[in-house]
N, C-alpha and C. Protein backbone atom coordinates (compact mmCIF):
# COMPACT_ATOMS: atom_id res chain seq x y z
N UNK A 1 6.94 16.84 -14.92
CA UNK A 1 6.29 16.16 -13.81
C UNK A 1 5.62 14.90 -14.36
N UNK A 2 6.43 14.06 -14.48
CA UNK A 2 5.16 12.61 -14.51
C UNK A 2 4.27 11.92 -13.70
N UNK A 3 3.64 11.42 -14.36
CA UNK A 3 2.29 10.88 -13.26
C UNK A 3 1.55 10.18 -14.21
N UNK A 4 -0.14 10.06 -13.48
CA UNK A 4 -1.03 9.77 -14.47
C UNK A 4 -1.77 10.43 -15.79
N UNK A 5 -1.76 9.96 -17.03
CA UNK A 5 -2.41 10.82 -18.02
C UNK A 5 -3.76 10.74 -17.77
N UNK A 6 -4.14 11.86 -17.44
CA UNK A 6 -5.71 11.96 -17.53
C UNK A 6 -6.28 13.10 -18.68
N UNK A 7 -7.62 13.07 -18.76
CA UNK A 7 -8.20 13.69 -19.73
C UNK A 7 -8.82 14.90 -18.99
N UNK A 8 -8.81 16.09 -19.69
CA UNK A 8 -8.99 17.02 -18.63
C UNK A 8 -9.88 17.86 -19.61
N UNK A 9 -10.97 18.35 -18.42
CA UNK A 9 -11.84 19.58 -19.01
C UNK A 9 -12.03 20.75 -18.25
N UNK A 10 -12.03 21.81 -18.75
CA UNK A 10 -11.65 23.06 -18.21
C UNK A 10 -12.67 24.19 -18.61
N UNK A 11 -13.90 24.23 -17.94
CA UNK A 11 -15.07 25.16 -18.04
C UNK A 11 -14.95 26.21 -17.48
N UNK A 12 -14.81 27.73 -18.02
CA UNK A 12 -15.49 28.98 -17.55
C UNK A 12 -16.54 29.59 -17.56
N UNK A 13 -16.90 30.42 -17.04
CA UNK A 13 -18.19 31.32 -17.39
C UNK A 13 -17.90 32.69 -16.69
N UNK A 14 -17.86 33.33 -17.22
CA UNK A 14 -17.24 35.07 -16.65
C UNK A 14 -18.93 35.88 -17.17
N UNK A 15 -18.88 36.50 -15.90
CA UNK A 15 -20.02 37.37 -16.09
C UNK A 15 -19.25 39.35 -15.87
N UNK A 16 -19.24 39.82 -16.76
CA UNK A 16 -18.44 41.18 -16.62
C UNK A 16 -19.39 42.35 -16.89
N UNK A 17 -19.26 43.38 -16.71
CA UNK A 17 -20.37 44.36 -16.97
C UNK A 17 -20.59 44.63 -18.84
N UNK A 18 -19.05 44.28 -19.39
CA UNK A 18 -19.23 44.12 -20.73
C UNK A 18 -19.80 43.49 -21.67
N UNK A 19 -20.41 42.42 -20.96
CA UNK A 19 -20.80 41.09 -21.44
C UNK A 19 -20.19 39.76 -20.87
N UNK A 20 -21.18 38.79 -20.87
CA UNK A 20 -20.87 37.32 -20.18
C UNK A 20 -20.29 36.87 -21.31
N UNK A 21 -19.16 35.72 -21.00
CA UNK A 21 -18.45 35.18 -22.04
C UNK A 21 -18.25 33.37 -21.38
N UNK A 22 -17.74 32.45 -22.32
CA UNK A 22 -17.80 31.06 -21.56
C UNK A 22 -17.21 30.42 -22.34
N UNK A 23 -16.05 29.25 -21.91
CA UNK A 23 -15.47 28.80 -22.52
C UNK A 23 -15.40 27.35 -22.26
N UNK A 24 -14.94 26.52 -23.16
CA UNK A 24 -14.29 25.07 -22.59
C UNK A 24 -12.88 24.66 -22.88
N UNK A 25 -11.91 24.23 -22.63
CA UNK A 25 -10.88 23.41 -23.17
C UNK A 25 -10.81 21.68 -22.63
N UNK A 26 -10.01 20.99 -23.82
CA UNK A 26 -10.54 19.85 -23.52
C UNK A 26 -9.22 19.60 -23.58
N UNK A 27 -7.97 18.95 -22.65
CA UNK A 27 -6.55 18.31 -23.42
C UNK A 27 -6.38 17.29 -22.56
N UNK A 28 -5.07 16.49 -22.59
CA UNK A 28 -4.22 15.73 -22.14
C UNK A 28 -3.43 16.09 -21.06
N UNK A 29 -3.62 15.70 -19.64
CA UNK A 29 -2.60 16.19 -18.82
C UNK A 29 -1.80 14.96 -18.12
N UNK A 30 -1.42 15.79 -16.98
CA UNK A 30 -0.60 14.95 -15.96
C UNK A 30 -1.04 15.24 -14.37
N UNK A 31 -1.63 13.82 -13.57
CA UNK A 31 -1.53 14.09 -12.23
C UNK A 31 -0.96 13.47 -11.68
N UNK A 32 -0.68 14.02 -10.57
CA UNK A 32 0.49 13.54 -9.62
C UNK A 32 -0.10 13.53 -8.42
N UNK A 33 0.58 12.65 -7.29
CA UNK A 33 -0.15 13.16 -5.88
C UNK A 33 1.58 13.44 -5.47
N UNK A 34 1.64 14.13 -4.55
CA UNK A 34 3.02 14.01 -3.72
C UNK A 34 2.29 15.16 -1.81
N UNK A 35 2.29 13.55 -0.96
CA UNK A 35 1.60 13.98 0.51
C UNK A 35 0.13 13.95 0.08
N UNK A 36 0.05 15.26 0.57
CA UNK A 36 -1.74 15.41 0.53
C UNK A 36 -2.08 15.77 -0.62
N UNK A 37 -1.13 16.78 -1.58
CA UNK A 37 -1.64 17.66 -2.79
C UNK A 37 -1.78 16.76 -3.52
N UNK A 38 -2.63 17.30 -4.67
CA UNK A 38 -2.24 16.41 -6.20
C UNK A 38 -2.28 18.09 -6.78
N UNK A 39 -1.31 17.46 -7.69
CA UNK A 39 -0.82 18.39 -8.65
C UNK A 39 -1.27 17.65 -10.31
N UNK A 40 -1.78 18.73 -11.29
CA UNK A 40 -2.47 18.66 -12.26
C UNK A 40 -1.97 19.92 -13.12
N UNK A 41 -1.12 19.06 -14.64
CA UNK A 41 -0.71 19.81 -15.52
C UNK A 41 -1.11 20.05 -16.61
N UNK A 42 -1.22 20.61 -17.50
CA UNK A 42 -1.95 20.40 -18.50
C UNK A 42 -1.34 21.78 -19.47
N UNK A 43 -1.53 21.91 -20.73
CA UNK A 43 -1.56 23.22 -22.19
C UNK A 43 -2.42 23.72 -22.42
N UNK A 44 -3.06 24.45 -21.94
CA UNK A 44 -4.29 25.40 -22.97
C UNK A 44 -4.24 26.05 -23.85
N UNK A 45 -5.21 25.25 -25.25
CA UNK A 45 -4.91 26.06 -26.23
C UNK A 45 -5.91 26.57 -26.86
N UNK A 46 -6.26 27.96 -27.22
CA UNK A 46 -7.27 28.60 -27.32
C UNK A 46 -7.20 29.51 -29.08
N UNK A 47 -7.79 29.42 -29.47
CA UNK A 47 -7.84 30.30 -30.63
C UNK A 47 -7.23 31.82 -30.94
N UNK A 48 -6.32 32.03 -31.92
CA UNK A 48 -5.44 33.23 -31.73
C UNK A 48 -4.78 33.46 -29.90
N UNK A 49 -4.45 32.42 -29.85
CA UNK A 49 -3.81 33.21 -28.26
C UNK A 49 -2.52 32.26 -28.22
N UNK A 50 -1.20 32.51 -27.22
CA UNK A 50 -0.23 31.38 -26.99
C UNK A 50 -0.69 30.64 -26.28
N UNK A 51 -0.11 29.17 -26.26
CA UNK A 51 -0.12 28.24 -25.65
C UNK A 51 -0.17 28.45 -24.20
N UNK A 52 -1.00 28.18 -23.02
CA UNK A 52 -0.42 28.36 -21.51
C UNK A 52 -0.50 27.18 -20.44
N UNK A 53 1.03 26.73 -20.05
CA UNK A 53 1.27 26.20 -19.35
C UNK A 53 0.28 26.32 -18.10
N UNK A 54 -0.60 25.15 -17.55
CA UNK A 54 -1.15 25.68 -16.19
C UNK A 54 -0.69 24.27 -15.57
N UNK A 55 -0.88 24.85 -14.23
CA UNK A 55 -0.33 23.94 -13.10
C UNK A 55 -1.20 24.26 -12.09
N UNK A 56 -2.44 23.17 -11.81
CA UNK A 56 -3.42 23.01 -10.71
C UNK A 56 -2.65 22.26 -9.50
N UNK A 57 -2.47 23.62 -8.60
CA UNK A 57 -2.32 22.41 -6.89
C UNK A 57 -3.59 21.86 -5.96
N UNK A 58 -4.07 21.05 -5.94
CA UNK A 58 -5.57 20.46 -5.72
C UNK A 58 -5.03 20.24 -3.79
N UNK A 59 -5.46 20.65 -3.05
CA UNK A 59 -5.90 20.13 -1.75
C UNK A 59 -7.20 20.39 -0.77
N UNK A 60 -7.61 19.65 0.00
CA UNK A 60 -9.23 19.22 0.45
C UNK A 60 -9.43 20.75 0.71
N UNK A 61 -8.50 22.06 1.07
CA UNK A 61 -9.43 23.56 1.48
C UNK A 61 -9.33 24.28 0.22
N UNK A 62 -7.94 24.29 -0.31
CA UNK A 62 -7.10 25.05 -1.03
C UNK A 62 -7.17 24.62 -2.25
N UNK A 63 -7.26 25.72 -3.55
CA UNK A 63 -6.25 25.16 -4.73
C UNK A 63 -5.79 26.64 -5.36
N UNK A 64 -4.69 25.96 -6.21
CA UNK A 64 -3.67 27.27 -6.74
C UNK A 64 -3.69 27.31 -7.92
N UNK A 65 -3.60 28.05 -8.82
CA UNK A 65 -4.01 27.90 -10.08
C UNK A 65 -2.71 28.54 -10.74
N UNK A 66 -1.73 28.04 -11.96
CA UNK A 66 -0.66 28.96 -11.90
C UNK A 66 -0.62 28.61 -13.29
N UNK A 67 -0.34 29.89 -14.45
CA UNK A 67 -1.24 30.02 -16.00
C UNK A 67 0.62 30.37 -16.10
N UNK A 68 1.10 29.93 -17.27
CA UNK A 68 2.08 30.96 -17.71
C UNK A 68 2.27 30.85 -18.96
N UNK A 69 2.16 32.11 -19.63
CA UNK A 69 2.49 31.85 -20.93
C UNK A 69 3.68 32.87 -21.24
N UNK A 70 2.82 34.00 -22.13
CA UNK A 70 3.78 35.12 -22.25
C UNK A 70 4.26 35.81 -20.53
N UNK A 71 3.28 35.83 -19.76
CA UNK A 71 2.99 36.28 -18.61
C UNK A 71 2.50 35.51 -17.73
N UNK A 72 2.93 34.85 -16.15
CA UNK A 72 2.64 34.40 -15.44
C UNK A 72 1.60 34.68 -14.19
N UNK A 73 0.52 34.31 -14.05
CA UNK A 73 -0.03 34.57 -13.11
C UNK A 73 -0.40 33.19 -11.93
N UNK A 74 -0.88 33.64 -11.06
CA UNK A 74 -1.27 32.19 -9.90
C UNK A 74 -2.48 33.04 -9.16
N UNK A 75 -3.16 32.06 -9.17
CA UNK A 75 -4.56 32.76 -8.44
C UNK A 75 -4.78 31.29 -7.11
N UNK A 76 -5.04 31.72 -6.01
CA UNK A 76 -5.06 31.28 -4.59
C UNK A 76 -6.72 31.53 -4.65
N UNK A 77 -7.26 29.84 -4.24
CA UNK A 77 -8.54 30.01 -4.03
C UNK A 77 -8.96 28.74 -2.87
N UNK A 78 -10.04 29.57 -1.53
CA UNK A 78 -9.81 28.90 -0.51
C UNK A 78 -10.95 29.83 0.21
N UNK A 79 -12.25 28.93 0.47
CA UNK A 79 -13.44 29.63 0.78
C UNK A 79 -13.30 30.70 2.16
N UNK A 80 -13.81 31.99 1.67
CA UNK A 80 -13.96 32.96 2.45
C UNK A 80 -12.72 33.61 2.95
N UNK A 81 -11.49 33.24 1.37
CA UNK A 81 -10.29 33.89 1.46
C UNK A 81 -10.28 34.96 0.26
N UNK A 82 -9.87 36.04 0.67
CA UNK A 82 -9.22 37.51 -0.82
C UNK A 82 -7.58 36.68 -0.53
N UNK A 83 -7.57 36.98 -1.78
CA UNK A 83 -5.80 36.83 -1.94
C UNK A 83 -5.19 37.77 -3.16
N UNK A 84 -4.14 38.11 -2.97
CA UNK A 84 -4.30 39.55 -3.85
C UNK A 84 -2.64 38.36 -4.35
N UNK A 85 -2.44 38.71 -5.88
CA UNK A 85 -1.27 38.91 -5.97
C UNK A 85 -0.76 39.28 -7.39
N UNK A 86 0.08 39.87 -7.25
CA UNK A 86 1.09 40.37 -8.59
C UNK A 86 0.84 39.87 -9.66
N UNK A 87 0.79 40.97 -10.77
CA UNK A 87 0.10 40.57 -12.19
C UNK A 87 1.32 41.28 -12.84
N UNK A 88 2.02 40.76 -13.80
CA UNK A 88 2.89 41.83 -14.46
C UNK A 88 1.88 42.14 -15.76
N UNK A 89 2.27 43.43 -16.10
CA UNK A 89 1.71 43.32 -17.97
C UNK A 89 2.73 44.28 -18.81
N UNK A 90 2.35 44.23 -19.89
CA UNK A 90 3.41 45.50 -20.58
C UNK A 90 2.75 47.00 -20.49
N UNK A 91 1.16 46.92 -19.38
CA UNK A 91 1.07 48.05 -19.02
C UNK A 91 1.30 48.25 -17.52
N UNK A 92 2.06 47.47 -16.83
CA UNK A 92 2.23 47.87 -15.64
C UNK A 92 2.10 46.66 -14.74
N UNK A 93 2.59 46.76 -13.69
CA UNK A 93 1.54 45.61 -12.74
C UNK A 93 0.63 46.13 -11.99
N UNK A 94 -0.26 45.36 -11.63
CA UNK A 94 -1.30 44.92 -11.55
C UNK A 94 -2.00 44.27 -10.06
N UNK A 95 -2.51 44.01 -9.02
CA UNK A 95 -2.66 43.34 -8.00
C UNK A 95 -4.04 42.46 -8.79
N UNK A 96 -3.94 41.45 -8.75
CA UNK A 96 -5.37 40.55 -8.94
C UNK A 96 -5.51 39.85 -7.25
N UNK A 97 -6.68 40.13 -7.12
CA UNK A 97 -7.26 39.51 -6.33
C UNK A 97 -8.96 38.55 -5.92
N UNK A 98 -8.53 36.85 -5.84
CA UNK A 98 -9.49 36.60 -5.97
C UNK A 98 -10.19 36.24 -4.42
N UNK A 99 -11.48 36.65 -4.70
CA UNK A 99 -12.46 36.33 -3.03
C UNK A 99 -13.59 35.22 -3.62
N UNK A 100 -13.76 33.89 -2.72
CA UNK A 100 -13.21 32.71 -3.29
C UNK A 100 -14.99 32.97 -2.61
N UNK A 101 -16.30 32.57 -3.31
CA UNK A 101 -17.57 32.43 -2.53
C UNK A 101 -17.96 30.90 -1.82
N UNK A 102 -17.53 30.15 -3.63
CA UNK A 102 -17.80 28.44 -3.07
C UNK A 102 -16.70 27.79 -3.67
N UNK A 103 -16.93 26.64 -3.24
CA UNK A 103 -15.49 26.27 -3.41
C UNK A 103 -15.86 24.76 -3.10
N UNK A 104 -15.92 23.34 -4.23
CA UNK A 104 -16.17 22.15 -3.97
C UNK A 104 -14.47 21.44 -4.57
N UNK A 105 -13.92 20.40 -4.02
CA UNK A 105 -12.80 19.08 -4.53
C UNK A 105 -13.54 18.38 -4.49
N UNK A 106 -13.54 17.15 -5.22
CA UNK A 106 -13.89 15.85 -5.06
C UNK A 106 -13.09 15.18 -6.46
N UNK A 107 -12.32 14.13 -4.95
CA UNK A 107 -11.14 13.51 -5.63
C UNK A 107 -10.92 12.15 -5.55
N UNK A 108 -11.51 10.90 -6.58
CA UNK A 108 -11.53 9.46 -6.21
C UNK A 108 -10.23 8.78 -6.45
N UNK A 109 -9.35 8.71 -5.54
CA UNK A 109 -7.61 8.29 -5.77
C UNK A 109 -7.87 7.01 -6.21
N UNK A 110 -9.45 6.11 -5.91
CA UNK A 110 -8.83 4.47 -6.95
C UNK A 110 -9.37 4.75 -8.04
N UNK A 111 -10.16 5.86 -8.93
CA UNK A 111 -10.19 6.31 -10.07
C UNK A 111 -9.59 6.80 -11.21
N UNK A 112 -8.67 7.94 -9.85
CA UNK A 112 -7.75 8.88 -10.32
C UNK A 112 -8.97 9.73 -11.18
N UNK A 113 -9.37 10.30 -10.62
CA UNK A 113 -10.41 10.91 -11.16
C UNK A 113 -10.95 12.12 -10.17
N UNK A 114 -11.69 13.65 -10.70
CA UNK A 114 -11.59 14.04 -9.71
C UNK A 114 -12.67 15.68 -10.71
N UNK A 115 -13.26 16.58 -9.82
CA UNK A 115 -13.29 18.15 -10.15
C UNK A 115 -13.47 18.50 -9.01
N UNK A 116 -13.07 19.94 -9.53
CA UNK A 116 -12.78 21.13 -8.29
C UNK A 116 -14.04 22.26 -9.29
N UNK A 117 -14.93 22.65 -8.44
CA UNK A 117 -16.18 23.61 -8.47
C UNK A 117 -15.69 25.14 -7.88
N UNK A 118 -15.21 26.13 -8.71
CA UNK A 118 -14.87 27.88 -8.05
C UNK A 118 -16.09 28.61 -8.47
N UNK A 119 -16.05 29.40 -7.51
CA UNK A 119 -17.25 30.81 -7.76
C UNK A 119 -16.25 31.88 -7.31
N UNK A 120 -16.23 32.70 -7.90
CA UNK A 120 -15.20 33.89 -7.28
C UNK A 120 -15.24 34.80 -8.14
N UNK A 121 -14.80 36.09 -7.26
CA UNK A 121 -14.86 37.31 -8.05
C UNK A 121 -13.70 37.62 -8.42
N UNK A 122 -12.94 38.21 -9.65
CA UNK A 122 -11.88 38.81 -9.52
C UNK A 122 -11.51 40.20 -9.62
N UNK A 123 -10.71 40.84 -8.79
CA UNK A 123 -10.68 42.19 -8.83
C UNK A 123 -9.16 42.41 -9.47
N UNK A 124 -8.78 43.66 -10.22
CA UNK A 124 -7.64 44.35 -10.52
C UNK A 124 -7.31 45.56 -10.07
N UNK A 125 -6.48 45.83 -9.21
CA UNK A 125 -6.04 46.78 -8.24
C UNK A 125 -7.76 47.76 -7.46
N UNK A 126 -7.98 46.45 -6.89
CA UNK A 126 -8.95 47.13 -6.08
C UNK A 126 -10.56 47.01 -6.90
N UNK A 127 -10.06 47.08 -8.00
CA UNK A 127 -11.76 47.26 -9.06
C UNK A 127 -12.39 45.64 -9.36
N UNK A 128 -13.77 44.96 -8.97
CA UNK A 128 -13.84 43.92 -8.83
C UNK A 128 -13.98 44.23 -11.21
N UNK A 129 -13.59 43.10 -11.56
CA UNK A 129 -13.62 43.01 -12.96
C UNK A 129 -14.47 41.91 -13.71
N UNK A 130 -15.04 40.67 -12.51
CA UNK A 130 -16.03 39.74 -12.96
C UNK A 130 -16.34 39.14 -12.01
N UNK A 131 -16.86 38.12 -12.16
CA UNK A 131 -17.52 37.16 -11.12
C UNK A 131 -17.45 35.87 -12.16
N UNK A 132 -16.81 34.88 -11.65
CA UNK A 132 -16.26 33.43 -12.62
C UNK A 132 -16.91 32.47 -12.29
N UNK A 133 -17.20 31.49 -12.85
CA UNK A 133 -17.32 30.28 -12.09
C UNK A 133 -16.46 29.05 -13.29
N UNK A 134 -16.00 28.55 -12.48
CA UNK A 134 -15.22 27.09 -12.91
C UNK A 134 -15.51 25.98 -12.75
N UNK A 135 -15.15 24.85 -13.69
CA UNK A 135 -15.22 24.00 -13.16
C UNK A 135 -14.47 23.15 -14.15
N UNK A 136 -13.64 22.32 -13.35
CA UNK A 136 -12.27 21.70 -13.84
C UNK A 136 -12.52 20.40 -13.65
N UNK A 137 -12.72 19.27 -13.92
CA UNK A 137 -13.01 17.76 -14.04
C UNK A 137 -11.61 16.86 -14.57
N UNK A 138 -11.39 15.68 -14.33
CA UNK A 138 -10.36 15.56 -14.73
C UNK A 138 -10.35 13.60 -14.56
N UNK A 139 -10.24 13.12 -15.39
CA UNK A 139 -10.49 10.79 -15.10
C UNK A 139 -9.50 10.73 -16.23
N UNK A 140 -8.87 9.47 -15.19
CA UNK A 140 -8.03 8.90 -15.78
C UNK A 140 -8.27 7.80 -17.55
């Protein structure tokens, strides 16, 4: 997908009953607009782990989040939506489902510049497993 190279940062914070954990990644991506969406690509690469392809679909209610590495997942986030969907693993699948609390875009197209703000919980077949918050930033 070509487009614009932008510089991209990619903040978590997971709060789990096991312990809170928090991360950053910092890389090189690609955005695109095509209609209303912009689409945002990028590699995450994290210490002892594979490389994972993600692919952000950015629109003013919605965004989609789609990770693939060894294993593909897509998480649907869209205020005061559950969205459940298919997790494969080599122990089984899985339903993840995320229930989306807040949810900010803000996207300057003569910048090309832009973050998307998530709060959400995620559950695995029914059992909620954390409560996340994100936040994804991204200038040309």
């Amino acid at each position: 997908m070509a487009g614009q190279t932008v510089k991209v940062t990619f903040q978590s914070k997971i709060y789990q009953d096991g312990g809170d954990e928090s991360y950053e990644v910092t890389a090189s991506g690609q955005l695109v607009q095509k209609g209303a969406a912009w689409y945002l690509t990028y590699d995450e690469a994290l210490p002892e782990q594979p490389v994972t392809k993600v692919l952000v679909k950015i629109e003013d209610d919605r965004v989609a989040i789609t990770r693939s590495n060894v294993t593909k997942t897509r998480l649907v986030f869209e205020k005061g939506l559950v969205d459940n969907q298919p997790y494969q693993t080599a122990a089984g699948m899985f339903i993840l489902a995320t229930n989306t609390k807040d949810f900010l875009v803000s996207i300057d197209e003569v910048g090309k510049e832009g973050k998307v703000l998530l709060d959400y919980s995620l559950s695995a077949n029914g059992r909620v497993v954390g409560q996340y918050q994100v936040s994804l930033h991204f200038v040309q």
